[in-house]
N, C-alpha and C. Protein backbone atom coordinates (compact mmCIF):
# COMPACT_ATOMS: atom_id res chain seq x y z
N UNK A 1 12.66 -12.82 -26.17
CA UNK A 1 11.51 -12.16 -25.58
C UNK A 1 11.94 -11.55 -24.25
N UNK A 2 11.44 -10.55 -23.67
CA UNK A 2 12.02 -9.55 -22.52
C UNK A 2 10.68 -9.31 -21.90
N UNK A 3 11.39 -10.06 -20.80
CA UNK A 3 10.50 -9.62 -19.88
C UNK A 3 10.32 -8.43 -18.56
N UNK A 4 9.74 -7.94 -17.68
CA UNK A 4 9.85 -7.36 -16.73
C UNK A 4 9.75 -8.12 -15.17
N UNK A 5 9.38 -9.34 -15.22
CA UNK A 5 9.16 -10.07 -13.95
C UNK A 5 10.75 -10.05 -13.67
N UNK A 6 11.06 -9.84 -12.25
CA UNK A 6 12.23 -10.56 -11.68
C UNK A 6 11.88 -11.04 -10.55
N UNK A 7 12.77 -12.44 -9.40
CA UNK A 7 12.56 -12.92 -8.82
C UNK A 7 12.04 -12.19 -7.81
N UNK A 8 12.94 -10.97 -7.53
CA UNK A 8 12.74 -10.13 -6.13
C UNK A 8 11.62 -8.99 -6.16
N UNK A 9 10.85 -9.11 -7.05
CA UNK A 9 9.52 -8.55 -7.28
C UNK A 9 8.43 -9.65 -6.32
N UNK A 10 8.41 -10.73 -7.09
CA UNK A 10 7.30 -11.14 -6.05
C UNK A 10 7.77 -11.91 -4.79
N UNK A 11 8.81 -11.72 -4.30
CA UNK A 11 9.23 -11.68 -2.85
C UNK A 11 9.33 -10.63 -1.90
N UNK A 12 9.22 -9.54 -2.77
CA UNK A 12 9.04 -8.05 -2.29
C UNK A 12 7.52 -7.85 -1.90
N UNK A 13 6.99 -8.45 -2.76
CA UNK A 13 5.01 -8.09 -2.78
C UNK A 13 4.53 -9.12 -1.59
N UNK A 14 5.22 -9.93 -1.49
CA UNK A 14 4.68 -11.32 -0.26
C UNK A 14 5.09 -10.66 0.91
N UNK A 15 6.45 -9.91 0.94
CA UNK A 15 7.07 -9.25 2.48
C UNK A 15 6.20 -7.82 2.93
N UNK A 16 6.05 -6.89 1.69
CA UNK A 16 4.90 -6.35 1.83
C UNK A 16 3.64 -6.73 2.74
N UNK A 17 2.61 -7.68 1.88
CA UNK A 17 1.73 -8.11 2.41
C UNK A 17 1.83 -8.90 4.07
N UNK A 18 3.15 -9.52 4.00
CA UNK A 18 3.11 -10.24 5.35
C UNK A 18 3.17 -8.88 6.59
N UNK A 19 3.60 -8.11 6.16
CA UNK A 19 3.53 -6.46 7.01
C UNK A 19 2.34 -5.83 7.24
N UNK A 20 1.50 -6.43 6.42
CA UNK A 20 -0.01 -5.63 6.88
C UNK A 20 -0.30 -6.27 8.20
N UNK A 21 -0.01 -7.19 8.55
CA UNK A 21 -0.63 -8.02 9.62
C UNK A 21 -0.07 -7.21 10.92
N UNK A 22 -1.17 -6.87 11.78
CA UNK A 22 -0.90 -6.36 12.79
C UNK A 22 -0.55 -6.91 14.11
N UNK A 23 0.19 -6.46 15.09
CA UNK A 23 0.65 -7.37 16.19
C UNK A 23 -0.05 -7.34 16.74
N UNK A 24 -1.81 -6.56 17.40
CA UNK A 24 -2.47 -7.30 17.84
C UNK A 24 -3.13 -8.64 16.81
N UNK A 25 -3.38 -8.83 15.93
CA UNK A 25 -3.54 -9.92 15.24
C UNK A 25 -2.66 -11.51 15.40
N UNK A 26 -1.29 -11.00 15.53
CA UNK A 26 -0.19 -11.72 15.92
C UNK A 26 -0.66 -12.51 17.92
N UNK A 27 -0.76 -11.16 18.40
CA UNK A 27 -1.05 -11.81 19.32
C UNK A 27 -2.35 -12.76 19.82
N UNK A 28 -3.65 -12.40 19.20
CA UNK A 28 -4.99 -12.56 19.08
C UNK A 28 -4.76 -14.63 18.21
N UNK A 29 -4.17 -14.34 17.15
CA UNK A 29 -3.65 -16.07 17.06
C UNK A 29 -2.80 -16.61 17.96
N UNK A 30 -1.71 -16.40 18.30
CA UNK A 30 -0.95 -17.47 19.40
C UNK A 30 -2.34 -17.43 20.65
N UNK A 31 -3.05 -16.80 21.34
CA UNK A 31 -4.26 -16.81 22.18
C UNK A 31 -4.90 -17.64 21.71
N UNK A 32 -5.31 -17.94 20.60
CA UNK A 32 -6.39 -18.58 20.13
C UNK A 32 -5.89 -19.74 19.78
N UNK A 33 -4.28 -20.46 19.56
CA UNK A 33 -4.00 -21.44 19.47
C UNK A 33 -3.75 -21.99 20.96
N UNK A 34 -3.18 -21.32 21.26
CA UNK A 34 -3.02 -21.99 23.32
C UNK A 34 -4.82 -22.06 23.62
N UNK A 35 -5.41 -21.21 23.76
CA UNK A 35 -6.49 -20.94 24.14
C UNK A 35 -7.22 -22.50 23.53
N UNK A 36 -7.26 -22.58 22.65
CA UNK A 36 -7.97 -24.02 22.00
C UNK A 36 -7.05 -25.27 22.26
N UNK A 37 -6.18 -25.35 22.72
CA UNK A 37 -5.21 -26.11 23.19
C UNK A 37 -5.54 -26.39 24.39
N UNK A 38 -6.02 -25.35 25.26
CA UNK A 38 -6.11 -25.19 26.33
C UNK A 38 -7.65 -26.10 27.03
N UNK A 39 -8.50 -25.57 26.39
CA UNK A 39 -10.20 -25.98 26.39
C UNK A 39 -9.92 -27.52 25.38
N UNK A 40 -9.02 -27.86 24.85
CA UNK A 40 -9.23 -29.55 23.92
C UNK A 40 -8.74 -30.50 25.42
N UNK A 41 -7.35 -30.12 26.42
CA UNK A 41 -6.99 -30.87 27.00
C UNK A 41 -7.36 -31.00 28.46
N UNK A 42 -7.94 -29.47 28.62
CA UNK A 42 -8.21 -29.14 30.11
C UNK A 42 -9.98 -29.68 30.17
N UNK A 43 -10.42 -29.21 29.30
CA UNK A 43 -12.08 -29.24 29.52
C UNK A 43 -12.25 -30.75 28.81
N UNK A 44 -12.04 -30.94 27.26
CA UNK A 44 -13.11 -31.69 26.60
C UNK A 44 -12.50 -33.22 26.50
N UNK A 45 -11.20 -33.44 26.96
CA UNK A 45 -10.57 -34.69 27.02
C UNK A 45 -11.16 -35.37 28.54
N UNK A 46 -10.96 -34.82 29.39
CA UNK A 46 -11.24 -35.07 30.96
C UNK A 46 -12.50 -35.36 30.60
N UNK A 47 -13.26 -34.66 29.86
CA UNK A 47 -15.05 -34.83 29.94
C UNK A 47 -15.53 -35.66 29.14
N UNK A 48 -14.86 -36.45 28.40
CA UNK A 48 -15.18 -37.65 27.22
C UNK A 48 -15.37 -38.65 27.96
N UNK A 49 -16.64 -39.17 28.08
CA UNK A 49 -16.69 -40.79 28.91
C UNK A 49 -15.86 -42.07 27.87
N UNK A 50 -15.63 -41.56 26.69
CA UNK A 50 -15.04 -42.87 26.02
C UNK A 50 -13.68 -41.94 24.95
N UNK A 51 -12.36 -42.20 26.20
CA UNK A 51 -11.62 -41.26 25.33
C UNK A 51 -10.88 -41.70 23.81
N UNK A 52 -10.59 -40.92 23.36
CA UNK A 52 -10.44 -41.27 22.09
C UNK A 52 -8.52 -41.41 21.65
N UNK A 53 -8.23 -42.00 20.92
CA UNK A 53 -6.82 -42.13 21.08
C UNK A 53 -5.89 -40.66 21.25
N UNK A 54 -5.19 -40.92 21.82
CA UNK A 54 -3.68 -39.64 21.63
C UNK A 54 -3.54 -38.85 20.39
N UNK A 55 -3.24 -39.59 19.54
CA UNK A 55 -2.67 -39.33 18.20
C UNK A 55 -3.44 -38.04 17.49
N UNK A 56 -5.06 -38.83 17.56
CA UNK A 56 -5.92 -38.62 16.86
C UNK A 56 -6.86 -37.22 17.68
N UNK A 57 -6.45 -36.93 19.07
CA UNK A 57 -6.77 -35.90 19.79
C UNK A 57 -6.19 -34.97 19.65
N UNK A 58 -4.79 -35.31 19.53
CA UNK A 58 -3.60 -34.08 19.14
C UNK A 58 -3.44 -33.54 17.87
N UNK A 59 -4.04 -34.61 16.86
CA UNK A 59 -3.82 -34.24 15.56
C UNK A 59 -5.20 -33.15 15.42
N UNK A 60 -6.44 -33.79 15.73
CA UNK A 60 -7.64 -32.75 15.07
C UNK A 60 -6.95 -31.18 16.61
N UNK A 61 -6.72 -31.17 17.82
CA UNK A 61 -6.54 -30.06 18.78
C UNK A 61 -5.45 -29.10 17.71
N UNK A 62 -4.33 -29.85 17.32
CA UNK A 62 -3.51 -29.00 16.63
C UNK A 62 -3.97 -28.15 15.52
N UNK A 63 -5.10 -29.33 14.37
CA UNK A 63 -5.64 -29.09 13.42
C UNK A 63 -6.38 -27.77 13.56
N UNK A 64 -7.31 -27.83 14.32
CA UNK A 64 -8.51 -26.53 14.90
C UNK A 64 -7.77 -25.26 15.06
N UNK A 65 -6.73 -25.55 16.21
CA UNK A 65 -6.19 -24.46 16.93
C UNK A 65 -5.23 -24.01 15.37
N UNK A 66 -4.89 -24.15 14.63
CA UNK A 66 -3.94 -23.84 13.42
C UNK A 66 -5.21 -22.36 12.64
N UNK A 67 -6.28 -23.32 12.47
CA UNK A 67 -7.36 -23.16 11.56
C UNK A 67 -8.08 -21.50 12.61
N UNK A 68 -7.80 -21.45 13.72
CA UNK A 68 -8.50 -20.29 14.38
C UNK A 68 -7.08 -19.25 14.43
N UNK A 69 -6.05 -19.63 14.32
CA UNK A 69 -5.06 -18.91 14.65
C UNK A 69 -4.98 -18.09 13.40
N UNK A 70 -4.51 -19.32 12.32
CA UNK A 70 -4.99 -18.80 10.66
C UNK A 70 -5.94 -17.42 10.34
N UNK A 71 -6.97 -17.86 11.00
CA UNK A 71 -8.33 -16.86 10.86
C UNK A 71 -8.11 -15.43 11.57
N UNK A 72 -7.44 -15.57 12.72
CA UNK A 72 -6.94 -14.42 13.43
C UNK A 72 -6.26 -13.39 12.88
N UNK A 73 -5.42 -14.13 12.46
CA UNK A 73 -3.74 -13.84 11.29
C UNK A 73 -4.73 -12.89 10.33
N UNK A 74 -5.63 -13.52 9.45
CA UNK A 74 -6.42 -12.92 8.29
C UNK A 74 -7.36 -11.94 8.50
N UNK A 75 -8.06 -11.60 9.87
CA UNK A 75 -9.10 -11.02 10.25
C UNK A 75 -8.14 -9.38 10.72
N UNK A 76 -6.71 -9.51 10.86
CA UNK A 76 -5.50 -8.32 11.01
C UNK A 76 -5.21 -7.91 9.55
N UNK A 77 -5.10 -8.86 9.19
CA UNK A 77 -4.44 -9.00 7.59
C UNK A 77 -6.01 -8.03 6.74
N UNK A 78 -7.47 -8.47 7.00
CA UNK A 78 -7.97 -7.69 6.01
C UNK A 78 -8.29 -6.22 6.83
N UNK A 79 -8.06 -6.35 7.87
CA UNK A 79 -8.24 -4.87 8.34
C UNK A 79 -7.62 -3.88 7.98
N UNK A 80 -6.14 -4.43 7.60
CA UNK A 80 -5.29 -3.26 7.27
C UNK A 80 -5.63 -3.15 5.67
N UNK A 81 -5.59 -4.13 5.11
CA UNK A 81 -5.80 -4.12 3.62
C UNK A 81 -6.81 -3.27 2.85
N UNK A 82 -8.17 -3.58 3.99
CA UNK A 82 -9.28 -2.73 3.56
C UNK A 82 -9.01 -1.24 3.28
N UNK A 83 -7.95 -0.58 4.78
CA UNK A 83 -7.94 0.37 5.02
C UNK A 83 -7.14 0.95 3.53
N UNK A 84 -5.92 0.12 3.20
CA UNK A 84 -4.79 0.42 2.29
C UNK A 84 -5.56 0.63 0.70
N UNK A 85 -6.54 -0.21 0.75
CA UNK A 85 -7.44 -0.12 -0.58
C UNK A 85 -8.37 0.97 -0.39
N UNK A 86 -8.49 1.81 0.22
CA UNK A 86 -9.68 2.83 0.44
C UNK A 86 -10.98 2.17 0.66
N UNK A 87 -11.17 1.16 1.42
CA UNK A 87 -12.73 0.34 1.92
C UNK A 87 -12.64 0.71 3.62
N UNK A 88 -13.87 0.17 4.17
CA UNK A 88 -13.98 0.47 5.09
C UNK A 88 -13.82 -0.86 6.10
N UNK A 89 -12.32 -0.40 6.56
CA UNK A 89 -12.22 -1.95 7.42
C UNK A 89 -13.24 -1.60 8.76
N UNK A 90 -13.46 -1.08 9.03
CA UNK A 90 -14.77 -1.74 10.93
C UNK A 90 -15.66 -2.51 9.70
N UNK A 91 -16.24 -2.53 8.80
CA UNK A 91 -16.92 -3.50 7.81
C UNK A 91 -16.74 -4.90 7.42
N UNK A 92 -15.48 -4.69 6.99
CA UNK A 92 -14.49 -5.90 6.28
C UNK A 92 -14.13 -6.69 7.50
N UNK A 93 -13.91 -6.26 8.94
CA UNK A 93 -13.79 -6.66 10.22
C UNK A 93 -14.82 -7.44 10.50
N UNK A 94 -15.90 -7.08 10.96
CA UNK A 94 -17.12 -7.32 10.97
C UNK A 94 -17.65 -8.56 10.38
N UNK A 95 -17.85 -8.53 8.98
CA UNK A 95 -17.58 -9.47 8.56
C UNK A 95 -16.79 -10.63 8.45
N UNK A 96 -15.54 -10.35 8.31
CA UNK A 96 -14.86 -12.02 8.96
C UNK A 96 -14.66 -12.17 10.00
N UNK A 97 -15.92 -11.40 11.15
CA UNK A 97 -16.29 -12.03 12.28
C UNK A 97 -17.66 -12.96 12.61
N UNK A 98 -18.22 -12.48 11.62
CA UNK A 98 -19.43 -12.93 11.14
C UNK A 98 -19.21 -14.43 11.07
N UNK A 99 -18.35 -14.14 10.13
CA UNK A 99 -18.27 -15.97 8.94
C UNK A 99 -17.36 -16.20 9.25
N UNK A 100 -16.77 -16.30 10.57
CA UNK A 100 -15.68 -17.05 11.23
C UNK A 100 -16.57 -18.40 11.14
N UNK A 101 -17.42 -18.81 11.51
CA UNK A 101 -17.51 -19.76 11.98
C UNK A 101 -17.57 -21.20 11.01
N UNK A 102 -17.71 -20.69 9.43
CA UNK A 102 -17.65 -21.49 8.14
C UNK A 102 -16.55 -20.44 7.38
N UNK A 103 -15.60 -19.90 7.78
CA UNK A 103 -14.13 -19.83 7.75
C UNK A 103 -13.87 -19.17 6.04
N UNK A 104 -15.17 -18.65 5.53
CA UNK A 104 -15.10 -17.93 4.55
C UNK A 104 -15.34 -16.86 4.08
N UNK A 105 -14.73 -15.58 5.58
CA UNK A 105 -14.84 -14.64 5.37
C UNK A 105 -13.67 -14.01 4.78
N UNK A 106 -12.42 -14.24 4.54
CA UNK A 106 -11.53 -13.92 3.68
C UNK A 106 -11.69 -14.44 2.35
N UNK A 107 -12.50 -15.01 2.27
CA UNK A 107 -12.88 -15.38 0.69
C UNK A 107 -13.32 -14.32 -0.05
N UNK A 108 -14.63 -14.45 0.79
CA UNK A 108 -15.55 -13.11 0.55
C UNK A 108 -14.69 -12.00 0.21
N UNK A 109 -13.76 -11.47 1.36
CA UNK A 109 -12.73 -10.35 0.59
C UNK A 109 -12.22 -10.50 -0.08
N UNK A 110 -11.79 -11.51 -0.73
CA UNK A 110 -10.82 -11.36 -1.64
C UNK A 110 -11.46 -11.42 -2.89
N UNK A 111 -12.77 -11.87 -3.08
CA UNK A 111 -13.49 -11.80 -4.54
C UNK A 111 -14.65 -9.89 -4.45
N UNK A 112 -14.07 -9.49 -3.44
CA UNK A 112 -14.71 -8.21 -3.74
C UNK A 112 -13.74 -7.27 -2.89
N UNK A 113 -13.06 -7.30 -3.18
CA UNK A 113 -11.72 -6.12 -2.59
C UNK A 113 -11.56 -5.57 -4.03
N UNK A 114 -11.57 -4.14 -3.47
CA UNK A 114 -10.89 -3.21 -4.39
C UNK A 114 -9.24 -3.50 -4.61
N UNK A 115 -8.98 -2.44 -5.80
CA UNK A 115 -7.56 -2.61 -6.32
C UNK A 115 -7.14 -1.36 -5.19
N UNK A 116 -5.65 -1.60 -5.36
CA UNK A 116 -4.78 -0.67 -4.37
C UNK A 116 -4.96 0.58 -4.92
N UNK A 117 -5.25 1.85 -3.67
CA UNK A 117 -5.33 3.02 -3.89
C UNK A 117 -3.66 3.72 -3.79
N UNK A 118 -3.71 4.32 -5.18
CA UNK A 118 -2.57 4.61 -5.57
C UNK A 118 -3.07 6.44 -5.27
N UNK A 119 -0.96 7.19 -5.26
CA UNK A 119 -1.31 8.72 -5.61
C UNK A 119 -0.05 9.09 -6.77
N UNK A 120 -0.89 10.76 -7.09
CA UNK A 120 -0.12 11.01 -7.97
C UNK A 120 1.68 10.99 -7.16
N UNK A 121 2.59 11.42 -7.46
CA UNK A 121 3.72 11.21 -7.36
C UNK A 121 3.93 13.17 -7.23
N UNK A 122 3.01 14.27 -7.91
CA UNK A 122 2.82 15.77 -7.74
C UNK A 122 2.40 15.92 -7.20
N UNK A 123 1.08 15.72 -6.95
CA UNK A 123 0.41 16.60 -6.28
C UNK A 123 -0.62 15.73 -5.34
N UNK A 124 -0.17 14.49 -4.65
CA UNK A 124 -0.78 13.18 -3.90
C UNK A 124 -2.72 13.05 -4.28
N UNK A 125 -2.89 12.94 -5.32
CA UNK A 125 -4.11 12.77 -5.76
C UNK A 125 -4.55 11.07 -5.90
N UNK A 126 -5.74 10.94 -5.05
CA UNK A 126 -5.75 9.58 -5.23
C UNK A 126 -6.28 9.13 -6.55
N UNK A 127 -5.46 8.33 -7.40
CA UNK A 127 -5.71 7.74 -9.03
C UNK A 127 -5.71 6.23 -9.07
N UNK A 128 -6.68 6.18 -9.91
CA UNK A 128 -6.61 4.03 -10.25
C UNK A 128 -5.17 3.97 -10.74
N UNK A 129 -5.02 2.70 -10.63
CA UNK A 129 -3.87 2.02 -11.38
C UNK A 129 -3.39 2.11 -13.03
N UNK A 130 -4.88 1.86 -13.81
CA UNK A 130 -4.97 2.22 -15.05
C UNK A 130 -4.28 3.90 -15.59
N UNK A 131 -4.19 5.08 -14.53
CA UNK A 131 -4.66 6.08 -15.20
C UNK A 131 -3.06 6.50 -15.50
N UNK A 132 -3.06 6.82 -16.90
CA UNK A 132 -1.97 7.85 -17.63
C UNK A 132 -1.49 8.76 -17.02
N UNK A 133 -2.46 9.87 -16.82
CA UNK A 133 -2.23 10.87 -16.46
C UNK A 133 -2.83 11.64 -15.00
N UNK A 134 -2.76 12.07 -14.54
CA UNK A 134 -3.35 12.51 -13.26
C UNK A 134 -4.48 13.68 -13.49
N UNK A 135 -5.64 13.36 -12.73
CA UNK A 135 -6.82 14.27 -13.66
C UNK A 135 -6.85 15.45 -13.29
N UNK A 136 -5.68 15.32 -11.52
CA UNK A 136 -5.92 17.26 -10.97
C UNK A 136 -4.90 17.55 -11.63
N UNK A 137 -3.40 17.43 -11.79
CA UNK A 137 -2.18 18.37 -12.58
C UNK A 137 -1.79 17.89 -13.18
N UNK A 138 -2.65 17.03 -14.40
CA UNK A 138 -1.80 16.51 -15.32
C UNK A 138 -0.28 15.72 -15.77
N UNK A 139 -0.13 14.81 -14.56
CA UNK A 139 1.17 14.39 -14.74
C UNK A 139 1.23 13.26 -15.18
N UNK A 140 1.80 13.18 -16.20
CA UNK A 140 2.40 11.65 -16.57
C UNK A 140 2.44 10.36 -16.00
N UNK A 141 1.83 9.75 -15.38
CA UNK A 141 1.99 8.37 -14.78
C UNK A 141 2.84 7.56 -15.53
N UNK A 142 2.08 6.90 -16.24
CA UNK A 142 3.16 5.88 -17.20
C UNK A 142 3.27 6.31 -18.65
N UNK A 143 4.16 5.71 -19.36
CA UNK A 143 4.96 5.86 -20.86
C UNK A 143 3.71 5.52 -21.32
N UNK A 144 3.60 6.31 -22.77
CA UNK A 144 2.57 6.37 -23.62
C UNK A 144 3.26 6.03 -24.65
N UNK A 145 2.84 5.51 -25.87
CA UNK A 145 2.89 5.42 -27.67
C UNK A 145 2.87 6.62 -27.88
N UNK A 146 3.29 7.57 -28.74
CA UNK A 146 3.63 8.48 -29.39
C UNK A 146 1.81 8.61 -30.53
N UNK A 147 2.07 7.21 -31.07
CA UNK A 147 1.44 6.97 -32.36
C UNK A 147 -0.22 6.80 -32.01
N UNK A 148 -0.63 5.93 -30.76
CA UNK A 148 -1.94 5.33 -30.39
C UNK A 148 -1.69 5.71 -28.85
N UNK A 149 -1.39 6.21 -28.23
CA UNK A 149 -1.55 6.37 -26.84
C UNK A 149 -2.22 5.48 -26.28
N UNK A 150 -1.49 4.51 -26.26
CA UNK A 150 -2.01 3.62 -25.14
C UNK A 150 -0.53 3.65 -24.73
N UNK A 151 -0.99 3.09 -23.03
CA UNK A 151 0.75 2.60 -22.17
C UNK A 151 1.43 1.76 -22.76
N UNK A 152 2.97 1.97 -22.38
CA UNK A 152 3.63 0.88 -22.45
C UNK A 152 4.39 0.85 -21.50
N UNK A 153 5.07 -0.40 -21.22
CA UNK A 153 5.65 -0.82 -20.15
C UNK A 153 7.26 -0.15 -20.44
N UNK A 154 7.61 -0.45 -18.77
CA UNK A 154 8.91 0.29 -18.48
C UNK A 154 10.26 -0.70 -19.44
N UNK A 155 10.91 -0.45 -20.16
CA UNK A 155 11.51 -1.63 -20.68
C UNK A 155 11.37 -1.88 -22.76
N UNK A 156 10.11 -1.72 -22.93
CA UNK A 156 9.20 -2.14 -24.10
C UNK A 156 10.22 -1.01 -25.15
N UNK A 157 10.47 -1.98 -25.99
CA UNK A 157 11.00 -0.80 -27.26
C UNK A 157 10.11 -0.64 -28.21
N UNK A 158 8.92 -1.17 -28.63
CA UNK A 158 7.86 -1.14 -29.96
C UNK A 158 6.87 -1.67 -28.76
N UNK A 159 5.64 -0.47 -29.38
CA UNK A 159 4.24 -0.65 -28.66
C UNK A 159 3.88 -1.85 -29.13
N UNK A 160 3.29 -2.26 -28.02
CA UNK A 160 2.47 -3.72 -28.77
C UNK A 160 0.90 -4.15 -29.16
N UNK A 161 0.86 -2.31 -29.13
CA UNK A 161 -0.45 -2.17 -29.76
C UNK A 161 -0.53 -1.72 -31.22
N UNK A 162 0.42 -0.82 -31.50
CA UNK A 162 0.64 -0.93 -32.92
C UNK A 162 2.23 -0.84 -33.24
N UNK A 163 3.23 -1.28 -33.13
CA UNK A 163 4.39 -1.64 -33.30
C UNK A 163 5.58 -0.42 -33.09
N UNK A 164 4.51 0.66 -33.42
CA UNK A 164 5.72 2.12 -33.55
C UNK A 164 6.62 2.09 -31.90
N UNK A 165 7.92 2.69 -32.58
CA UNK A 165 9.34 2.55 -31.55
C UNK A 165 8.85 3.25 -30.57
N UNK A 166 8.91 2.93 -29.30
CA UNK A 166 8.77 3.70 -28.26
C UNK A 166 10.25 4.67 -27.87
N UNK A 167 9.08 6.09 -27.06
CA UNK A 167 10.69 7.06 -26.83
C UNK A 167 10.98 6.30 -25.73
N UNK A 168 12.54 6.87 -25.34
CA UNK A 168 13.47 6.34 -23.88
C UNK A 168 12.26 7.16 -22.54
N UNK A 169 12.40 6.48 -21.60
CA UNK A 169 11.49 6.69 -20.78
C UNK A 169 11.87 8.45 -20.32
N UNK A 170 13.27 8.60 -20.25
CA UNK A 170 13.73 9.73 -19.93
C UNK A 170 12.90 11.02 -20.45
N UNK A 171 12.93 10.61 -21.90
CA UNK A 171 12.09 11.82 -23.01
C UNK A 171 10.90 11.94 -23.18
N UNK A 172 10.22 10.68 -22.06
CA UNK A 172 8.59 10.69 -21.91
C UNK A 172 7.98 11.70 -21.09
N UNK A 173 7.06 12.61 -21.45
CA UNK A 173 6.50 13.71 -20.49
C UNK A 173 5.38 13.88 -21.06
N UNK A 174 4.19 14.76 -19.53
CA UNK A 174 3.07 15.17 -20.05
C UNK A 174 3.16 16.56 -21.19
N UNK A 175 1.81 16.28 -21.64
CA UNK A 175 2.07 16.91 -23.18
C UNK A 175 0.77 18.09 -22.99
């Protein structure tokens, strides 16, 4: 059986994504981890009439400050994403500023984010992922069946929608 996954595909798509994140975002978390670091030891330890152990101060201060830094990281992360998907990040922003505070505003995006806005490769037309062909100049996106036109993948020697031999990708063109 032949596949198309290789390792350096989805280490490529993770380095990608870790690139959307913007360096004010970068900076906006380390702030927000000192910053809560800052207000756990300076303000709310001194102000505890019954202090509470070391361990257990450092562990939840670290815990928090991780959990806002996290959120920072993601609130860069869907801004750019929105933008890259054709949505409207000041929106998508907005929102996981909103629901910072029950920490499920990247949820929210991620069960209603669009798919990546793709272009033609001719004539830069923005097209879904699905599409064959390009609807302003007709160009070929991906390999078709000869027999049932549906896609097939880069690689595939028999459609696996109805078995007929696929051509070499070379000899594939719009028709």
């Amino acid at each position: 059986m032949q596949t198309n996954y290789s390792p350096e595909q989805g280490t490529r798509g993770y380095k990608e994504d870790t690139r959307l994140v913007p360096w004010w975002s970068v900076l906006l978390a380390v702030c927000a981890f000192v910053g809560w670091q800052a207000i756990t030891f300076r303000i709310l330890v001194p102000l505890d009439p019954h202090p509470k152990p070391t361990a257990l101060v450092l562990f939840w201060s670290i815990f928090i400050g991780v959990f806002f830094a996290f959120y920072m990281l993601m609130i860069g992360y869907v801004n750019r994403d929105a933008k890259r998907r054709g949505m409207s990040p000041t929106f998508w922003t907005i929102i996981m500023l909103f629901l910072l505070a029950s920490g499920i505003g990247f949820i929210v995006y991620f069960l209603l984010r669009q798919p990546l806005v793709q272009s033609c490769p001719k004539c830069m037309e923005r097209i879904e992922p699905d599409f064959n062909f390009c609807p302003r100049c007709h160009c070929q996106l991906n390999a078709m069946c000869d027999e049932c036109h549906h896609s097939v993948r880069a690689g595939d020697i028999y459609c696996a929608h109805c078995g007929n031999a696929v051509e070499t990708p070379s000899l594939v063109r719009a028709r």
